[in-house]
N, C-alpha and C. Protein backbone atom coordinates (compact mmCIF):
# COMPACT_ATOMS: atom_id res chain seq x y z
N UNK A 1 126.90 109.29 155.12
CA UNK A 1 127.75 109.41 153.95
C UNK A 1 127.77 108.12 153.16
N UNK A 2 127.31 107.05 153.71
CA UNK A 2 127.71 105.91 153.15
C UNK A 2 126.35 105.21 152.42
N UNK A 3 125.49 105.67 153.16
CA UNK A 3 124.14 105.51 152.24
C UNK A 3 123.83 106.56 151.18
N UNK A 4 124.38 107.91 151.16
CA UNK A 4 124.67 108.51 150.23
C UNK A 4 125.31 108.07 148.83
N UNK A 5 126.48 107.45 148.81
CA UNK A 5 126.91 106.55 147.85
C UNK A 5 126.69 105.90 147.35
N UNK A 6 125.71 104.63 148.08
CA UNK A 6 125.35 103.47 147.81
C UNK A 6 124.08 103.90 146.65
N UNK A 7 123.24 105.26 147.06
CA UNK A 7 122.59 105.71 146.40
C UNK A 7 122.70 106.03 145.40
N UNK A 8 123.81 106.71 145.25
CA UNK A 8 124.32 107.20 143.76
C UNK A 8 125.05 106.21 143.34
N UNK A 9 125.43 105.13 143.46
CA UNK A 9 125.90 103.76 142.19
C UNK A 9 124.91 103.34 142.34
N UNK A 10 123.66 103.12 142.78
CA UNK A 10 122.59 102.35 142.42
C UNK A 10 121.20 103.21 141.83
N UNK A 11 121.39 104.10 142.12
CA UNK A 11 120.16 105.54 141.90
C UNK A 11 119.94 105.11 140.74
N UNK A 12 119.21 105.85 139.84
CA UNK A 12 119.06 106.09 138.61
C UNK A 12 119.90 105.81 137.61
N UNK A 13 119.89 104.86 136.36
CA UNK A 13 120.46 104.49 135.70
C UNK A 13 121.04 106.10 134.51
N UNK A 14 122.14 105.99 134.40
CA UNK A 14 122.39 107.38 133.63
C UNK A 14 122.45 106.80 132.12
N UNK A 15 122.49 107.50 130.82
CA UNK A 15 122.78 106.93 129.52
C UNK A 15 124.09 106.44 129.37
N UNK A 16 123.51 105.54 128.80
CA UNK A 16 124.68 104.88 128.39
C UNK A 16 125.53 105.33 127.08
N UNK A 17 127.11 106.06 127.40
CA UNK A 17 127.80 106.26 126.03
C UNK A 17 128.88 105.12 125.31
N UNK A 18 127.90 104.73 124.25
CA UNK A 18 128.83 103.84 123.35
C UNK A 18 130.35 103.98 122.80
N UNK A 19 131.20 102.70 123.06
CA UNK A 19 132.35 103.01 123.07
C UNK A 19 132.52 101.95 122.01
N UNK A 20 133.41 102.71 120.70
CA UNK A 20 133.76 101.39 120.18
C UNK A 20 134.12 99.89 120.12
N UNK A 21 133.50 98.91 119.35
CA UNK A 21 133.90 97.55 119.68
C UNK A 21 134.12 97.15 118.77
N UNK A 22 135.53 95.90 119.30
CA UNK A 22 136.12 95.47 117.94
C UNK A 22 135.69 94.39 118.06
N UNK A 23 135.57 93.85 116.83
CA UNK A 23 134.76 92.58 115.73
C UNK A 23 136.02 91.44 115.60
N UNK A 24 135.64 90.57 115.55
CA UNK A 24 137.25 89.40 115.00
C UNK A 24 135.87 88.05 114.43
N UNK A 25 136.47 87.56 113.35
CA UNK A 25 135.71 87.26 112.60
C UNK A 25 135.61 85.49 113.10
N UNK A 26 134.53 85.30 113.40
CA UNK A 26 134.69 83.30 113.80
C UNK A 26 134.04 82.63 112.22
N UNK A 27 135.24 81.43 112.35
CA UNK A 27 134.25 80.71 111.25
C UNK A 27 133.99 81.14 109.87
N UNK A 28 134.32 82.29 109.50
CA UNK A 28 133.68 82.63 108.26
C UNK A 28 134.32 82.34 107.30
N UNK A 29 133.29 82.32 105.95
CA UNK A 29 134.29 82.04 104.57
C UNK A 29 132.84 82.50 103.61
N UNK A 30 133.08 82.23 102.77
CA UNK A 30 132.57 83.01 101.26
C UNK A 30 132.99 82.01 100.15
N UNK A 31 132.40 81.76 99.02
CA UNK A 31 132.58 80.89 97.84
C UNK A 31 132.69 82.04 96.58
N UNK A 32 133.92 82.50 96.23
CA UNK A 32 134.06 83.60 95.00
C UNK A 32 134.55 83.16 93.75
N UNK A 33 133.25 82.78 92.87
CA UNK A 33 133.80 81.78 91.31
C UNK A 33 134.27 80.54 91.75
N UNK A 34 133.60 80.22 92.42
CA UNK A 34 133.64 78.51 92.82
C UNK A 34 134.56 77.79 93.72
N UNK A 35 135.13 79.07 93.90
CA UNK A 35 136.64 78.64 95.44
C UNK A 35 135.81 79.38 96.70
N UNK A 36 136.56 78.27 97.61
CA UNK A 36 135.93 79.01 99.01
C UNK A 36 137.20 79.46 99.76
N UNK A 37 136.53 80.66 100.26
CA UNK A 37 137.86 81.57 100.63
C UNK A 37 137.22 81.56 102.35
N UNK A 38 138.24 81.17 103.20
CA UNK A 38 138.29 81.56 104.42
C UNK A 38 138.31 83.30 104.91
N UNK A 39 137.89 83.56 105.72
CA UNK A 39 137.29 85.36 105.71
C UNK A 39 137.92 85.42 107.77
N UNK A 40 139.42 85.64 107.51
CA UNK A 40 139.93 86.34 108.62
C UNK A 40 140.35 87.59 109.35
N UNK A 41 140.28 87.98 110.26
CA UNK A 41 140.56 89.62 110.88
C UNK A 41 139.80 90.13 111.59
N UNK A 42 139.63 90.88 111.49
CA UNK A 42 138.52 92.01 112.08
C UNK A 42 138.61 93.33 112.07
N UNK A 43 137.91 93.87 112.79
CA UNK A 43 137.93 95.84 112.82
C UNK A 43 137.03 96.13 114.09
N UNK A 44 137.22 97.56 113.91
CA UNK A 44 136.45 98.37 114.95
C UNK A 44 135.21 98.94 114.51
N UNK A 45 134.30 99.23 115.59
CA UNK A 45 133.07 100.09 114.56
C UNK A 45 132.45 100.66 115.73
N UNK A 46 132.58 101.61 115.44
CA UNK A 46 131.78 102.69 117.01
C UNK A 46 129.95 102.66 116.43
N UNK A 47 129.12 102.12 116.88
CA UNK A 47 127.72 102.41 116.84
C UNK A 47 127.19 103.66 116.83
N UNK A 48 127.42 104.33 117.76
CA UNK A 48 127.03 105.45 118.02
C UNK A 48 127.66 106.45 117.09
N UNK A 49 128.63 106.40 116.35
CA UNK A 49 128.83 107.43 115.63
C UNK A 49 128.65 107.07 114.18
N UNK A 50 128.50 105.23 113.62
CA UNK A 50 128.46 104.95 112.37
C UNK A 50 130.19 104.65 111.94
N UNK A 51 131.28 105.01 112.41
CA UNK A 51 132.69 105.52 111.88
C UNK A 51 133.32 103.45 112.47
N UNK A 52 133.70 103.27 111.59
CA UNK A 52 134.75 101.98 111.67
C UNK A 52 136.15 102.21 111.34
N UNK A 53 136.92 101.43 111.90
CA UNK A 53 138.73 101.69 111.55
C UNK A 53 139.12 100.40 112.18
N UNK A 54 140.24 100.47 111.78
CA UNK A 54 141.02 99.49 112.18
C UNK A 54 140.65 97.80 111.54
N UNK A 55 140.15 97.89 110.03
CA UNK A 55 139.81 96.63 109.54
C UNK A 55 141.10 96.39 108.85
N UNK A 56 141.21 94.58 108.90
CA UNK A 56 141.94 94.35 108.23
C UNK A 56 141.52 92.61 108.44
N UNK A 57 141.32 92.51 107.06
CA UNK A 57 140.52 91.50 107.03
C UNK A 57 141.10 90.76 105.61
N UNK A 58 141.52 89.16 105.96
CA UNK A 58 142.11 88.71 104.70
C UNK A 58 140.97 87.26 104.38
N UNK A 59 141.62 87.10 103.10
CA UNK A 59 140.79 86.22 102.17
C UNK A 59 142.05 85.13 101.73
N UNK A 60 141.33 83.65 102.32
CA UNK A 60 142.57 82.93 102.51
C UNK A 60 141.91 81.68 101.60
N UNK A 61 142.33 81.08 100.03
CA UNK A 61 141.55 80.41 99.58
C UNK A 61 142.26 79.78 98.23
N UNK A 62 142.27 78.94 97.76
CA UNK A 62 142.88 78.42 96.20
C UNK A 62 144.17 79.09 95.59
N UNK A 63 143.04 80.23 95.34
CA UNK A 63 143.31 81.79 94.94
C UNK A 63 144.49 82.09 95.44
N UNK A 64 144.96 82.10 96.34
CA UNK A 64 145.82 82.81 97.06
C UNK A 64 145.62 83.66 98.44
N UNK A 65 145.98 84.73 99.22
CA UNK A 65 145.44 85.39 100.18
C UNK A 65 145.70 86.67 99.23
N UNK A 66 144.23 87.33 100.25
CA UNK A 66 143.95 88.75 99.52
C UNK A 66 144.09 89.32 100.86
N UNK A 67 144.33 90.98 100.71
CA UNK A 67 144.11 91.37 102.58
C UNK A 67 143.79 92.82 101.94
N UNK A 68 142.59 92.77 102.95
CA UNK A 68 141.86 94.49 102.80
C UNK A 68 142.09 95.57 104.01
N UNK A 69 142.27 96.50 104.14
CA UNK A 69 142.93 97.11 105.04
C UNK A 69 142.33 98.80 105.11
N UNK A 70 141.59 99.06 105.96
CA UNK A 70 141.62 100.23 106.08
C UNK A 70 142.07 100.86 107.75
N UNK A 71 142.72 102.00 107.75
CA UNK A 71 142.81 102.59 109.45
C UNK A 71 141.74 103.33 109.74
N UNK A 72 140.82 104.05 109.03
CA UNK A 72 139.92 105.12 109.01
C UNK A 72 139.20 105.19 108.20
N UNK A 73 137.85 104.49 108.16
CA UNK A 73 137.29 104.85 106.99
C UNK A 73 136.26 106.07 107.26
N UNK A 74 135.94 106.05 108.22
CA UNK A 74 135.33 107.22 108.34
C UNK A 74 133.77 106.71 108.17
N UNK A 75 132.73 107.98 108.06
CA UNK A 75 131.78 107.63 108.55
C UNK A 75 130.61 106.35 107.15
N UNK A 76 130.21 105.45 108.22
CA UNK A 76 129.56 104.36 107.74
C UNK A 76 128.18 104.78 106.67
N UNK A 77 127.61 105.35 107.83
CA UNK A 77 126.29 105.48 107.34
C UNK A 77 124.95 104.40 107.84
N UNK A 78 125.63 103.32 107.63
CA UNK A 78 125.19 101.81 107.89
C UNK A 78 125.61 100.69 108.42
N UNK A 79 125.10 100.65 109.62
CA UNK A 79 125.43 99.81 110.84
C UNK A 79 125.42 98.31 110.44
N UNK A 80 124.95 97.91 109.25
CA UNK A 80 124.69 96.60 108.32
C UNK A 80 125.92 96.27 107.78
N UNK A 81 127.04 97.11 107.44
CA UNK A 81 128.13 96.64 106.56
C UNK A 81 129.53 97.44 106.99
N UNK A 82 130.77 96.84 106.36
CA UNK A 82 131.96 97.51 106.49
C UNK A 82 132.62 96.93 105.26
N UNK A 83 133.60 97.86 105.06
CA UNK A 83 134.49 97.62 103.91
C UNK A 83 135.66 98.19 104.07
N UNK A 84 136.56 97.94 102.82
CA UNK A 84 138.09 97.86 103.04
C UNK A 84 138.47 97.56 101.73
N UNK A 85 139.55 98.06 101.64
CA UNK A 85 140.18 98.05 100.09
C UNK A 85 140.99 97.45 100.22
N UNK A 86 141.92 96.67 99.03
CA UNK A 86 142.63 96.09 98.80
C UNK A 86 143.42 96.39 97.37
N UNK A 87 144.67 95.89 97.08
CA UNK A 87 144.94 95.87 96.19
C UNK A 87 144.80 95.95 94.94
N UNK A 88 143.44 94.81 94.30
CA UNK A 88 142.92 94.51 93.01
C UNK A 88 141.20 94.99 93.41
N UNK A 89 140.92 96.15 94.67
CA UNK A 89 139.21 96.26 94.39
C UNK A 89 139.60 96.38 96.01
N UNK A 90 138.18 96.45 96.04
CA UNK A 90 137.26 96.57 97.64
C UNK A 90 136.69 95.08 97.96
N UNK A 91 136.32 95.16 99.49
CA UNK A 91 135.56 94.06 100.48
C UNK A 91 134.32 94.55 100.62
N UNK A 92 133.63 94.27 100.67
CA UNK A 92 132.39 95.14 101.55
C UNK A 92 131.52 93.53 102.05
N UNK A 93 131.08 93.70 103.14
CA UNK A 93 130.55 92.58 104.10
C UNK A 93 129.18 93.34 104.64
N UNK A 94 128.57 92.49 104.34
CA UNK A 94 126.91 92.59 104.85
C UNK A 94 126.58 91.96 106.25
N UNK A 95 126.04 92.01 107.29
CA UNK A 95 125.82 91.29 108.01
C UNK A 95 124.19 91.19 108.30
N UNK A 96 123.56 90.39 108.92
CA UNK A 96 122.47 89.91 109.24
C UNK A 96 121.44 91.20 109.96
N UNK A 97 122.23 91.55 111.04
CA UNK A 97 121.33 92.59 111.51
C UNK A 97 122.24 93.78 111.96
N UNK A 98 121.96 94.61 112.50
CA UNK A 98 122.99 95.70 113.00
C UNK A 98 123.79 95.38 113.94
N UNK A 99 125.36 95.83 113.61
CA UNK A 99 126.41 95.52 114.34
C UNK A 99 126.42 96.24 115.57
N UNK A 100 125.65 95.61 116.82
CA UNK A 100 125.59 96.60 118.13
C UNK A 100 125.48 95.05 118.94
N UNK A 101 125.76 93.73 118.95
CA UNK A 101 125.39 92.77 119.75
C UNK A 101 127.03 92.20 119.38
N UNK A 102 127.35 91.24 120.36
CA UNK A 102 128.05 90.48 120.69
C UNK A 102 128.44 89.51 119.54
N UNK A 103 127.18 88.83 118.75
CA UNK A 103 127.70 87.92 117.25
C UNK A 103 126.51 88.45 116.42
N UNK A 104 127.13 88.88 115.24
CA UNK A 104 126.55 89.29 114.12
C UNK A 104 126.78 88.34 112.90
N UNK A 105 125.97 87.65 112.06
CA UNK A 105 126.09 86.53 111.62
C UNK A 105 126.27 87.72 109.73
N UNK A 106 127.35 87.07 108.99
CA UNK A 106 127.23 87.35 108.06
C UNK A 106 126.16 87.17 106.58
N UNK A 107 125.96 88.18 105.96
CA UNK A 107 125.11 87.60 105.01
C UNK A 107 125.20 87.89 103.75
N UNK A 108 125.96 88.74 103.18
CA UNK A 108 126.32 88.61 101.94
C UNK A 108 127.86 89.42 101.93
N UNK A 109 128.71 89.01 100.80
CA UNK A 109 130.19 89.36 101.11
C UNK A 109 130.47 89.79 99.27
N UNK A 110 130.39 90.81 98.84
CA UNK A 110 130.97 91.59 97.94
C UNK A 110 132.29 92.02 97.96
N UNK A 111 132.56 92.06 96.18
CA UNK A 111 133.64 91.91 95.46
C UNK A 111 133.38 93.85 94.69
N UNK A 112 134.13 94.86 94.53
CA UNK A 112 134.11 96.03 93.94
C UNK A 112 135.03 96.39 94.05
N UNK A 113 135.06 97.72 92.71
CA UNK A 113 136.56 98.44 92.49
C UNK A 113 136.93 99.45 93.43
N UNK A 114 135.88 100.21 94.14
CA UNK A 114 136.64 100.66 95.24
C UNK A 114 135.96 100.46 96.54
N UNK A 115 135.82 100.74 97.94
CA UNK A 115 135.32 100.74 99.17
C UNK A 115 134.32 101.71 99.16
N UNK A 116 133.32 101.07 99.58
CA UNK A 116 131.80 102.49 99.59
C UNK A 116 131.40 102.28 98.11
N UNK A 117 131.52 101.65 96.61
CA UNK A 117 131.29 102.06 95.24
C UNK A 117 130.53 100.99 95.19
N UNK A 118 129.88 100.83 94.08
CA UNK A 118 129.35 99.85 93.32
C UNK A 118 130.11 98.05 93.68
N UNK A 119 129.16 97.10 94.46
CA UNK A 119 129.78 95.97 94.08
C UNK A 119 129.53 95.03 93.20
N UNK A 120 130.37 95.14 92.72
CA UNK A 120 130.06 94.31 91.13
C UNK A 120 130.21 92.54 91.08
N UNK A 121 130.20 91.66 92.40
CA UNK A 121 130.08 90.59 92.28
C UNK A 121 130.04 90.17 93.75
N UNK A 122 128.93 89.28 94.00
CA UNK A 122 128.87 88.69 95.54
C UNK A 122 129.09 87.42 95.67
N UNK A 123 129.88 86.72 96.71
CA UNK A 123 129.75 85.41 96.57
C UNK A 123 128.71 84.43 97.23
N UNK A 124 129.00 83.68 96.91
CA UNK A 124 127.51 82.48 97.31
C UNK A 124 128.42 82.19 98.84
N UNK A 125 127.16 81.30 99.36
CA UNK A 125 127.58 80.39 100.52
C UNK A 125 128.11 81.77 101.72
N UNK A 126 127.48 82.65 101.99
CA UNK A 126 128.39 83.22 103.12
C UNK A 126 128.18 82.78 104.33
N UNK A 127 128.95 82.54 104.87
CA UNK A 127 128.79 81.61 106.54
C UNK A 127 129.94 81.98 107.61
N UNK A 128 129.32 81.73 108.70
CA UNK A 128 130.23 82.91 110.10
C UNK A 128 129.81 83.82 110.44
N UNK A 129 130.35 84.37 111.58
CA UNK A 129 130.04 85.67 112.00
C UNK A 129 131.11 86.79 112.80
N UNK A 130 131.22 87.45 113.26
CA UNK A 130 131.80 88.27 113.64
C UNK A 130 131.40 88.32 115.32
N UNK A 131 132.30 88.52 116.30
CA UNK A 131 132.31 88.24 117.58
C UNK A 131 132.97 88.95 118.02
N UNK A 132 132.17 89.99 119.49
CA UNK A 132 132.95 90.83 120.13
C UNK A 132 133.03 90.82 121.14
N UNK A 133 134.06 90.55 122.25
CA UNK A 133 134.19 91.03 123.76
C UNK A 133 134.01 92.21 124.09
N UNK A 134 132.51 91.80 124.81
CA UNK A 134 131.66 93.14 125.50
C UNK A 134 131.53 92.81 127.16
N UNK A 135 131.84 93.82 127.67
CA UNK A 135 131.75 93.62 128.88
C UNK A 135 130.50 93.52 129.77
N UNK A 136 130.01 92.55 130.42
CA UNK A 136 129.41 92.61 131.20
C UNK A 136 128.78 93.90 132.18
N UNK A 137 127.63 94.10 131.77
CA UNK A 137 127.79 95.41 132.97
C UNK A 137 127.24 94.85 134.37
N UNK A 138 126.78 93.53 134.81
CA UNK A 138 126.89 93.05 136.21
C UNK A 138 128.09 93.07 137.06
N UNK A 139 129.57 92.88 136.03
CA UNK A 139 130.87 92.81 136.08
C UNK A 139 131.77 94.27 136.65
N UNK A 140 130.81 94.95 135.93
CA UNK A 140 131.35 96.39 136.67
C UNK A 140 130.80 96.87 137.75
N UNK A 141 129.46 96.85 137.85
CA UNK A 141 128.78 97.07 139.16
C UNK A 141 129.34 96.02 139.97
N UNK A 142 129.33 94.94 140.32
CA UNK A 142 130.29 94.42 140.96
C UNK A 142 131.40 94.93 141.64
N UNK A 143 131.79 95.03 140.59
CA UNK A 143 133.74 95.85 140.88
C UNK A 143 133.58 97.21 141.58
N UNK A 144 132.48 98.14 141.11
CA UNK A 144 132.22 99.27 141.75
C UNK A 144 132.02 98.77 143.46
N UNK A 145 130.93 98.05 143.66
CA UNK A 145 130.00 97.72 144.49
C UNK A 145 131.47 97.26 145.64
N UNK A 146 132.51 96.22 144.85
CA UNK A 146 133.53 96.31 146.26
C UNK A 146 134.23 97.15 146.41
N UNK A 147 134.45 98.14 145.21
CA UNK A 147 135.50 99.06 145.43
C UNK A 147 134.80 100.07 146.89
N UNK A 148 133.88 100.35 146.81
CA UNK A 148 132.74 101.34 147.56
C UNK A 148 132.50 100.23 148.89
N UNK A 149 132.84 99.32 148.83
CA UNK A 149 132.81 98.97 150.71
C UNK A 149 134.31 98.70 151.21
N UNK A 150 135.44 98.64 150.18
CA UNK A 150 136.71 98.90 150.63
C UNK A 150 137.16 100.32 151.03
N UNK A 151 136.24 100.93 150.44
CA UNK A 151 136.09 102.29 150.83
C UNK A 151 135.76 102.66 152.22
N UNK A 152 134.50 102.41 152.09
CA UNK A 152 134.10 102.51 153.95
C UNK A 152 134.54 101.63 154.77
N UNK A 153 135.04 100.37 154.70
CA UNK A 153 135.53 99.88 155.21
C UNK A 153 137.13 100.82 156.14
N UNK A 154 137.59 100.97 155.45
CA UNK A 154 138.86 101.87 155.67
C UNK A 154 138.25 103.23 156.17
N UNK A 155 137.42 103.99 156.11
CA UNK A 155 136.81 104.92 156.55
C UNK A 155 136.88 104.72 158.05
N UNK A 156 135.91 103.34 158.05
CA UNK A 156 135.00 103.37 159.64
C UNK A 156 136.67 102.71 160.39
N UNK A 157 137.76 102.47 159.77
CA UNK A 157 138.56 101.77 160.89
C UNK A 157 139.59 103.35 161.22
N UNK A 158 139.80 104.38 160.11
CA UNK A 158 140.50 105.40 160.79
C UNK A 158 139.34 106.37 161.87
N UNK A 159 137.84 106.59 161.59
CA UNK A 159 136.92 107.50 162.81
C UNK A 159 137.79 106.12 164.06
N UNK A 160 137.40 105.02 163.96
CA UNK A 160 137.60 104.05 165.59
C UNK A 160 139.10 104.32 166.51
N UNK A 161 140.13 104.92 165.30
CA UNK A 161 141.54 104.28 165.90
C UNK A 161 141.82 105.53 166.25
């Protein structure tokens, strides 16, 4: 029974289902008409389905603070960008490569009248990136791996007693 187990947490790797990960922004800022705006917050963005929520992301700079906010935007389309509306227009953020790794480095940061529309002005200088706590999967096999000899462990001492 116990090499049975060991078999099946180590057997064949099964697919892996993507679970959303949230983003929190390091470092970043943007230069919009010649002020540089600090670029704080973050959001969620499930890969596997394209769908982000939970952004809320402010613009901290000369200017004043701006804050863009969506709970649901629903589906992306494009694993390259996210956006969020605000008050006076939309955010929309470009990043370097597809948001499925741990730091995604920003690369261009648009100004538009609504979220998903036309952006009608980008700023210079975009710098930072976005950073997510992803779990280790050595970390879980691990954890499996003792949970499954605390297991038999306790097994083989009630067959002895």
């Amino acid at each position: 029974m116990g090499i049975a187990a060991i078999a099946v947490l180590f057997g064949p790797a099964r697919p892996a289902s993507a679970t959303p990960i949230t983003y929190t922004f390091s470092n970043a800022s943007a230069v919009f008409g010649g002020v540089t705006e600090t670029i704080t917050g973050g959001f969620t963005f499930d890969i596997a389905t394209g769908y982000e929520s939970d952004v809320f992301i402010t613009l901290t700079g000369q200017s004043g603070v701006s804050t863009y906010t969506e709970t649901l935007m629903g589906y992306v389309g494009n694993t390259n960008e996210i956006s969020a509306a605000g008050v006076n227009g939309a955010l929309t953020i470009y990043f370097a490569g597809p948001l499925s790794s741990a730091t995604d480095n920003l690369q261009l940061v648009g100004q538009g009248a609504t979220a998903f529309g036309p952006v009608s002005s980008f700023a210079s200088s975009p710098a930072g990136s976005v950073t997510s706590a992803v779990p280790e999967p050595s970390a879980v096999m691990l954890l499996s791996a003792g949970l499954l000899g605390l297991g038999l462990l306790r097994r083989n001492r009630r067959l002895t007693a």
